[in-house]
Protein backbone atom coordinates (compact mmCIF):
# COMPACT_ATOMS: atom_id res chain seq x y z
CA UNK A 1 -15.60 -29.16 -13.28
CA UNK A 2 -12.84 -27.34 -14.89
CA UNK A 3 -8.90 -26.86 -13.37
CA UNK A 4 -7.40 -24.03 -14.55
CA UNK A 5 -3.17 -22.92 -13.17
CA UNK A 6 -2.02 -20.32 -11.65
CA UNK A 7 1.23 -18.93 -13.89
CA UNK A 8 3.76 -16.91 -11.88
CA UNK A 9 4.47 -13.99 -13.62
CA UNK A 10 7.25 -12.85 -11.67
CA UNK A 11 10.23 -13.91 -10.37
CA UNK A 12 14.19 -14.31 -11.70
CA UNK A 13 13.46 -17.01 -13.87
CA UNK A 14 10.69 -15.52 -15.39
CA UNK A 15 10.80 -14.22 -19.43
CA UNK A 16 8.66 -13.25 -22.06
CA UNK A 17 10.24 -16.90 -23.26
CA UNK A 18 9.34 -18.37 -20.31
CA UNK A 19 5.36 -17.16 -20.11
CA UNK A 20 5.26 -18.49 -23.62
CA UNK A 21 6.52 -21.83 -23.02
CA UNK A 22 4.23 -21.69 -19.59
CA UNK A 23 1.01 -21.46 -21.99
CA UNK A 24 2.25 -23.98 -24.31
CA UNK A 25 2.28 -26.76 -21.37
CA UNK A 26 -0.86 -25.35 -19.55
CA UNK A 27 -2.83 -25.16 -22.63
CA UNK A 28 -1.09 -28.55 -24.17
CA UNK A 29 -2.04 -30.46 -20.81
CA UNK A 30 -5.59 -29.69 -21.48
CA UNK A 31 -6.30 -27.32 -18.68
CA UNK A 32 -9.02 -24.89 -18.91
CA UNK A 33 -7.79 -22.05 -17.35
CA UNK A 34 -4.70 -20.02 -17.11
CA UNK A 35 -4.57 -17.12 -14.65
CA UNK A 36 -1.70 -14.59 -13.16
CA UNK A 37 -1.09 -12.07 -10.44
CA UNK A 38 -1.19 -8.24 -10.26
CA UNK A 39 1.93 -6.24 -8.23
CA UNK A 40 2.31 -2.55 -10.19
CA UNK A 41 5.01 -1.06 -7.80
CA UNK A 42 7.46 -3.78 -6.85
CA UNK A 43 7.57 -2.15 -3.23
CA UNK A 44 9.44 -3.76 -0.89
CA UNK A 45 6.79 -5.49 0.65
CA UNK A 46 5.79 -7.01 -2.35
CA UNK A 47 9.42 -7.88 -3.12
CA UNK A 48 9.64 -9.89 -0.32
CA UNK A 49 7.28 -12.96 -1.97
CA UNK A 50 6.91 -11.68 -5.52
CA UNK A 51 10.22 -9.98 -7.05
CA UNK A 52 10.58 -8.06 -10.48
CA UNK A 53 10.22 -8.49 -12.80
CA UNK A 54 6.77 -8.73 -12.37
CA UNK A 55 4.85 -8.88 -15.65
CA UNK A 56 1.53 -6.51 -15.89
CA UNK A 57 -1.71 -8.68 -16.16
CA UNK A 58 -3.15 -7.19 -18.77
CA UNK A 59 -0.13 -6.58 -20.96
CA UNK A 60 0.62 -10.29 -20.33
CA UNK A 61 -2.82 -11.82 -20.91
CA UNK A 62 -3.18 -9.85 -24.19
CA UNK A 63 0.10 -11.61 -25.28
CA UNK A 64 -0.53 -15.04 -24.39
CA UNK A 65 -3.91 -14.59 -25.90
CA UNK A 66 -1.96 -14.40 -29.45
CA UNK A 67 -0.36 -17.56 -28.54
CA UNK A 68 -2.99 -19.64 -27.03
CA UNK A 69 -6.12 -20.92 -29.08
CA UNK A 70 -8.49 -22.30 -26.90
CA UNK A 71 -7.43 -21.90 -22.68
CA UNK A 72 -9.32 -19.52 -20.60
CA UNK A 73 -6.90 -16.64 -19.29
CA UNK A 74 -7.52 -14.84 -16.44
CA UNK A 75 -6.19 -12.71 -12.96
CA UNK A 76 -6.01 -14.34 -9.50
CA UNK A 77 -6.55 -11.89 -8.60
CA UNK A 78 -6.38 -8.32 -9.76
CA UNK A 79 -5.90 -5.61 -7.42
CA UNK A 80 -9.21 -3.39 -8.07
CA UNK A 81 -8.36 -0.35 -6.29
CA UNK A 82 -4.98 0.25 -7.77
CA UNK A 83 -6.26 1.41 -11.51
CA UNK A 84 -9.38 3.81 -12.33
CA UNK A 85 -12.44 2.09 -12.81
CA UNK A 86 -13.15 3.01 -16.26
CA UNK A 87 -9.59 2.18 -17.35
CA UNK A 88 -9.69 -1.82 -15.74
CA UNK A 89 -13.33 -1.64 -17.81
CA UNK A 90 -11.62 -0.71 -21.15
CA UNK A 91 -8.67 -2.90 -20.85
CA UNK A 92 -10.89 -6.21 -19.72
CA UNK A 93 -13.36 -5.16 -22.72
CA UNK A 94 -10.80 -4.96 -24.72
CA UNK A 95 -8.85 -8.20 -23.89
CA UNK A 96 -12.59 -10.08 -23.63
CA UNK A 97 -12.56 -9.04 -27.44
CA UNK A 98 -9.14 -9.69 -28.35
CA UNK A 99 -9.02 -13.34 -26.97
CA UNK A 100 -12.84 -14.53 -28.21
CA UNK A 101 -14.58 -14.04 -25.18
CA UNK A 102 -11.78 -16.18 -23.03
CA UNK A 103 -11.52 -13.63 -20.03
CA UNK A 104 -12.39 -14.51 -16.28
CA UNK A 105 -11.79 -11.52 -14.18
CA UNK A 106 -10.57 -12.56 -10.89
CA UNK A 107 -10.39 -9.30 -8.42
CA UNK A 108 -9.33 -8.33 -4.56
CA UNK A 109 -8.80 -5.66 -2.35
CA UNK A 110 -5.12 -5.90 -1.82
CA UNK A 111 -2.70 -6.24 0.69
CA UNK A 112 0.54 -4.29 0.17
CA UNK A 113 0.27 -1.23 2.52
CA UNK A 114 3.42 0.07 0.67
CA UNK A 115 2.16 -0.46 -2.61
CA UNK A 116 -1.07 1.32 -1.73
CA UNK A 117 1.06 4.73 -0.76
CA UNK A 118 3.41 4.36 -4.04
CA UNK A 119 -0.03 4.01 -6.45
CA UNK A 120 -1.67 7.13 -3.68
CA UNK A 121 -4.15 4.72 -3.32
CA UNK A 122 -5.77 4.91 0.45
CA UNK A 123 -5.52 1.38 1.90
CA UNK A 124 -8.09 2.24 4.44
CA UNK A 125 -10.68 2.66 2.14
CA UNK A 126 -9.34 -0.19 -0.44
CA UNK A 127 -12.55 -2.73 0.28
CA UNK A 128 -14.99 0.06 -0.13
CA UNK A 129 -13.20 1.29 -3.68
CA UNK A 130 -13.24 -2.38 -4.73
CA UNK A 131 -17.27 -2.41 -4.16
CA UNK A 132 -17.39 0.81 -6.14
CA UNK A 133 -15.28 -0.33 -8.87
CA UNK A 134 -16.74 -3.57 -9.54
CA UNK A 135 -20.09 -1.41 -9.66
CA UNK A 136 -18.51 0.92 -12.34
CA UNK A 137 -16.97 -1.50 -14.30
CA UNK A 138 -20.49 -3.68 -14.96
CA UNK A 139 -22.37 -0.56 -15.61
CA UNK A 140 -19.83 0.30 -18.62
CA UNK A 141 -19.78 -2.95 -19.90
CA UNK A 142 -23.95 -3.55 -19.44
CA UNK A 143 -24.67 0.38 -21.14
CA UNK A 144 -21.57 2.19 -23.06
CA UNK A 145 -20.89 1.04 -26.38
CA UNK A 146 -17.39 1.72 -26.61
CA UNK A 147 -17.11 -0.82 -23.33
CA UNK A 148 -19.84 -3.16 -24.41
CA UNK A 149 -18.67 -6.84 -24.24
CA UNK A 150 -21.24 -8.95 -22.38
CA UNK A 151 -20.82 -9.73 -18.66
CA UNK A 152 -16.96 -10.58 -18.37
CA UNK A 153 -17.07 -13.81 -15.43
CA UNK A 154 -16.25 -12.17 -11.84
CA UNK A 155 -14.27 -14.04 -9.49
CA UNK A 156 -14.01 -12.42 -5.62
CA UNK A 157 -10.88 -13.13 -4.03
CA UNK A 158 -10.40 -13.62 -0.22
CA UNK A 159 -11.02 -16.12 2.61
CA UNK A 160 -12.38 -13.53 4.99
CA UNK A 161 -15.79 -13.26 5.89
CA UNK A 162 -16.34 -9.75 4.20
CA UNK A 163 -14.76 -11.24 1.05
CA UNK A 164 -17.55 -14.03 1.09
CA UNK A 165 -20.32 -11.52 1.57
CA UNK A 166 -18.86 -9.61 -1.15
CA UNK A 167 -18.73 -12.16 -3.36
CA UNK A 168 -22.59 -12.87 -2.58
CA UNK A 169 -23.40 -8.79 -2.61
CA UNK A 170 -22.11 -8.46 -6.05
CA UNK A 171 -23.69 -12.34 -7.50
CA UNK A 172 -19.50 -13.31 -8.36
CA UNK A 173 -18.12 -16.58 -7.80
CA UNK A 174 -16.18 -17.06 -5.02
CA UNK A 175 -12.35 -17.45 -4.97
CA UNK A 176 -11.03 -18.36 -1.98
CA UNK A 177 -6.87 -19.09 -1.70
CA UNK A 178 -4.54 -22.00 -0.47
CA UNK A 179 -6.50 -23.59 2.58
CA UNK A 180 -7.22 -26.92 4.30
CA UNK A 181 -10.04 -28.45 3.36
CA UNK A 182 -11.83 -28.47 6.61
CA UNK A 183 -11.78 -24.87 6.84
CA UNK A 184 -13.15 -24.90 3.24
CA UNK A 185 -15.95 -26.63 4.56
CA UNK A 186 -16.92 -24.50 7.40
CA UNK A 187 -16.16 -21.47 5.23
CA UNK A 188 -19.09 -23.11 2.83
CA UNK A 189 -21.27 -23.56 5.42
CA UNK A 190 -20.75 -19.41 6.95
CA UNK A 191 -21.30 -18.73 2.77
CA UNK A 192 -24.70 -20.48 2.42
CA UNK A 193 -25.73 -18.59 5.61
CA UNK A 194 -24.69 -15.66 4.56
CA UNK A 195 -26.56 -15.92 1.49
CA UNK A 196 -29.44 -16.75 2.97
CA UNK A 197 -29.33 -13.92 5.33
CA UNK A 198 -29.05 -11.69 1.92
CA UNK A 199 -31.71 -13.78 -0.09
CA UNK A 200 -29.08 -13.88 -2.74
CA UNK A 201 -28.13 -16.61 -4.60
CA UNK A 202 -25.07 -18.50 -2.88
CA UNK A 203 -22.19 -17.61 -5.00
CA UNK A 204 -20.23 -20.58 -7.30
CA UNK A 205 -17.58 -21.47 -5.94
CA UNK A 206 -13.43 -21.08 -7.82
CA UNK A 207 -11.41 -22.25 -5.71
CA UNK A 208 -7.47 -21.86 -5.90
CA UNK A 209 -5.14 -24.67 -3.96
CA UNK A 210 -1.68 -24.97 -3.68
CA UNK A 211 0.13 -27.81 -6.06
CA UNK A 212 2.81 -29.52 -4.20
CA UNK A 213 3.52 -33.07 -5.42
CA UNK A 214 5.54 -35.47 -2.31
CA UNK A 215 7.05 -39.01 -2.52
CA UNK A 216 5.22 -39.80 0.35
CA UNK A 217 1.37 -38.59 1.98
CA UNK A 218 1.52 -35.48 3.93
CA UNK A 219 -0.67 -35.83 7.11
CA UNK A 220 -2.10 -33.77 9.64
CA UNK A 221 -4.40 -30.90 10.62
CA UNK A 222 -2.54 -27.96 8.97
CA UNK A 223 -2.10 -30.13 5.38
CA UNK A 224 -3.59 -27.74 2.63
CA UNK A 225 -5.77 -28.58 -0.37
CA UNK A 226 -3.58 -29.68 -2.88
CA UNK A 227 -0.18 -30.57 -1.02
CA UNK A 228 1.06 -34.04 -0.85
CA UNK A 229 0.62 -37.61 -3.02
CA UNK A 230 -0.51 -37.48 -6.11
CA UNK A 231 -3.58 -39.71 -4.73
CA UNK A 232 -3.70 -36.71 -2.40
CA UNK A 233 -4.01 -34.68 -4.82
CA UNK A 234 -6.70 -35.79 -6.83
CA UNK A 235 -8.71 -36.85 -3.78
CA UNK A 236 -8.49 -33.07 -2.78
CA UNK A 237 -9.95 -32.10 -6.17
CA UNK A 238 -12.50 -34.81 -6.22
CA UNK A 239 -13.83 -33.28 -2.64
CA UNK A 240 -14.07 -29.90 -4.30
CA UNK A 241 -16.15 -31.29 -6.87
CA UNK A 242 -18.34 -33.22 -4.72
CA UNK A 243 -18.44 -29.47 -2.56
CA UNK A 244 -19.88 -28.33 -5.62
CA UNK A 245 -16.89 -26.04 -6.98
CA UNK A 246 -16.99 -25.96 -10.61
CA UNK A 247 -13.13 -24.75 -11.24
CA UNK A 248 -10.41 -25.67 -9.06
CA UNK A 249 -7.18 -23.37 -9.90
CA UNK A 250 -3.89 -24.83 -9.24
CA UNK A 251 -1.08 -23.06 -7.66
CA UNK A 252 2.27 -24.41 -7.78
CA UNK A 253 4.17 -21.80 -6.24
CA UNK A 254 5.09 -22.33 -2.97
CA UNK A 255 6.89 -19.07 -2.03
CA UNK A 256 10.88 -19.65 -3.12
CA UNK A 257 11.15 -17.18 -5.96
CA UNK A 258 14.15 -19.58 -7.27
CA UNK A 259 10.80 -21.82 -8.19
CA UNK A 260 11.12 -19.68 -11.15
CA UNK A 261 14.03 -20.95 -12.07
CA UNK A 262 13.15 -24.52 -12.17
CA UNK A 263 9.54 -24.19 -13.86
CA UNK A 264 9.98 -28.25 -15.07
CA UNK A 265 9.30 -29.01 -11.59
CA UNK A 266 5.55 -27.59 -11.70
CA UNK A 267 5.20 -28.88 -15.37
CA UNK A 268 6.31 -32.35 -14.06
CA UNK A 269 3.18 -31.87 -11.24
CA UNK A 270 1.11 -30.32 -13.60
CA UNK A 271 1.45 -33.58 -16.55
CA UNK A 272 1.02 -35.82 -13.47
CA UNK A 273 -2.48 -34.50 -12.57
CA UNK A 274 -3.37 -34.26 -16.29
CA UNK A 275 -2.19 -37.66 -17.25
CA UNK A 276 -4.44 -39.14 -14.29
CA UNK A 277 -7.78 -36.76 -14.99
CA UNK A 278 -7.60 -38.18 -18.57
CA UNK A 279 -7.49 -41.51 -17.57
CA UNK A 280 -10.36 -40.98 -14.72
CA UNK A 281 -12.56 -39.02 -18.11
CA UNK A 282 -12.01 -42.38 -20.13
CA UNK A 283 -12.70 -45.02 -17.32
């Protein structure tokens, strides 16, 4: 199984210095995966959890993939409906190039109502524009030769039930977000049916947790994946595993946009897990 981090790329105490240093410790830690977000108009609904400056996905990943040799770079999750179809096509082919074949595409419908109206972008009709997208975007890469690059690795973002069966309609892993993990396992179980019900394949599975390292456990019903000890940690990683996930991606932001400020706090978390999953691979 691979575990791959979630970089904020927003934020006051975020810098072109700062994403740099961010892939040095991801990458140097021996993760397999480094992903960002999408915003494009910082509306004030965005603003609220995610404040400028907010650093373009694309833009970004294209960078880091100068400075990275090896790590996996990708978006949790782009915002398909916000950018032409054949333009998200180019720049992925492009970037898919560019880093060696490194890209995993991680895509949603969206949530920012605001955002939506800034771009002109109807949010009504933002689920049935990501279908069509995603269905544009393969095409150009499968049969134009100026988009040709192989099949670039779809990951389907969302914990709703039309999410799921999206991510089983189009054959994409799914990528559901910071949850407990008995809901994970009764959203597995609605998955399989649903795939069933298609006679599709049932999707792999990419899940993203939280990463919030505590002195002491964290207990009850509403604990996510990924919050607490760092035996609570690594148990909740192990049970992904065993659930038959084959990349976990770890989110350490917890929602305080100062976070950004104080990125040694997530590095500390993020050496802690990697220290202990390189002793666990030499046991």
């Amino acid at each position: 199984m691979q575990i791959g981090v979630n970089v904020p790329n927003f934020g006051p105490g975020t810098n072109p210095q700062i994403l740099a240093r961010w892939a040095e410790v991801v990458e140097g830690l021996g993760f397999d995966l480094l992903m960002v977000s999408d915003h494009v108009a910082v509306t004030s609904d965005v603003a609220k959890q995610y404040p400028a400056p907010f650093y373009e996905p694309f833009t970004t990943l294209a960078w880091l993939a100068g400075i990275t040799t090896r790590i996996q770079l990708g978006t949790t999750v782009l915002v398909v409906p916000y950018r032409h179809p054949l333009l998200t096509a180019r720049m992925a082919a492009n970037l898919q190039q560019l880093s060696g074949g490194r890209l995993v595409l991680g895509v949603g419908v969206g949530w920012a109502r605001e955002e939506f109206e800034a771009l002109d972008v109807p949010f009504h009709r933002r689920g049935a524009l990501t279908d069509e997208h995603i269905r544009t975007m393969r095409t150009a890469w499968d049969n134009d030769a100026d988009y040709r690059c192989g099949q670039i690795p779809i990951w389907v973002g969302g914990n709703s039930d039309i999410g799921m069966r999206r991510a089983v309609r189009h054959g994409a892993a799914w990528h559901p977000l910071r949850f407990t993990l008995p809901w994970f396992r009764e959203a597995l179980d609605r998955l399989k049916t649903m795939s069933a019900e298609a006679e599709l394949p049932v999707p792999e599975l990419a899940p993203r947790i939280v990463l919030r390292m505590t002195e002491k456990p964290v207990d009850g019903p509403e604990r996510r994946a990924g919050e607490g000890t760092i035996g609570q940690i690594l148990d909740d990683i192990e049970q992904l595993r065993l659930l038959g996930a084959a990349t976990v991606l770890l989110d350490p932001y917890t929602g305080d946009p100062n976070e950004t400020l104080r990125p040694e706090v997530a590095w500390q978390a993020l050496a802690a897990v990697a220290a202990h999953r390189a002793i666990s691979h030499t046991a």
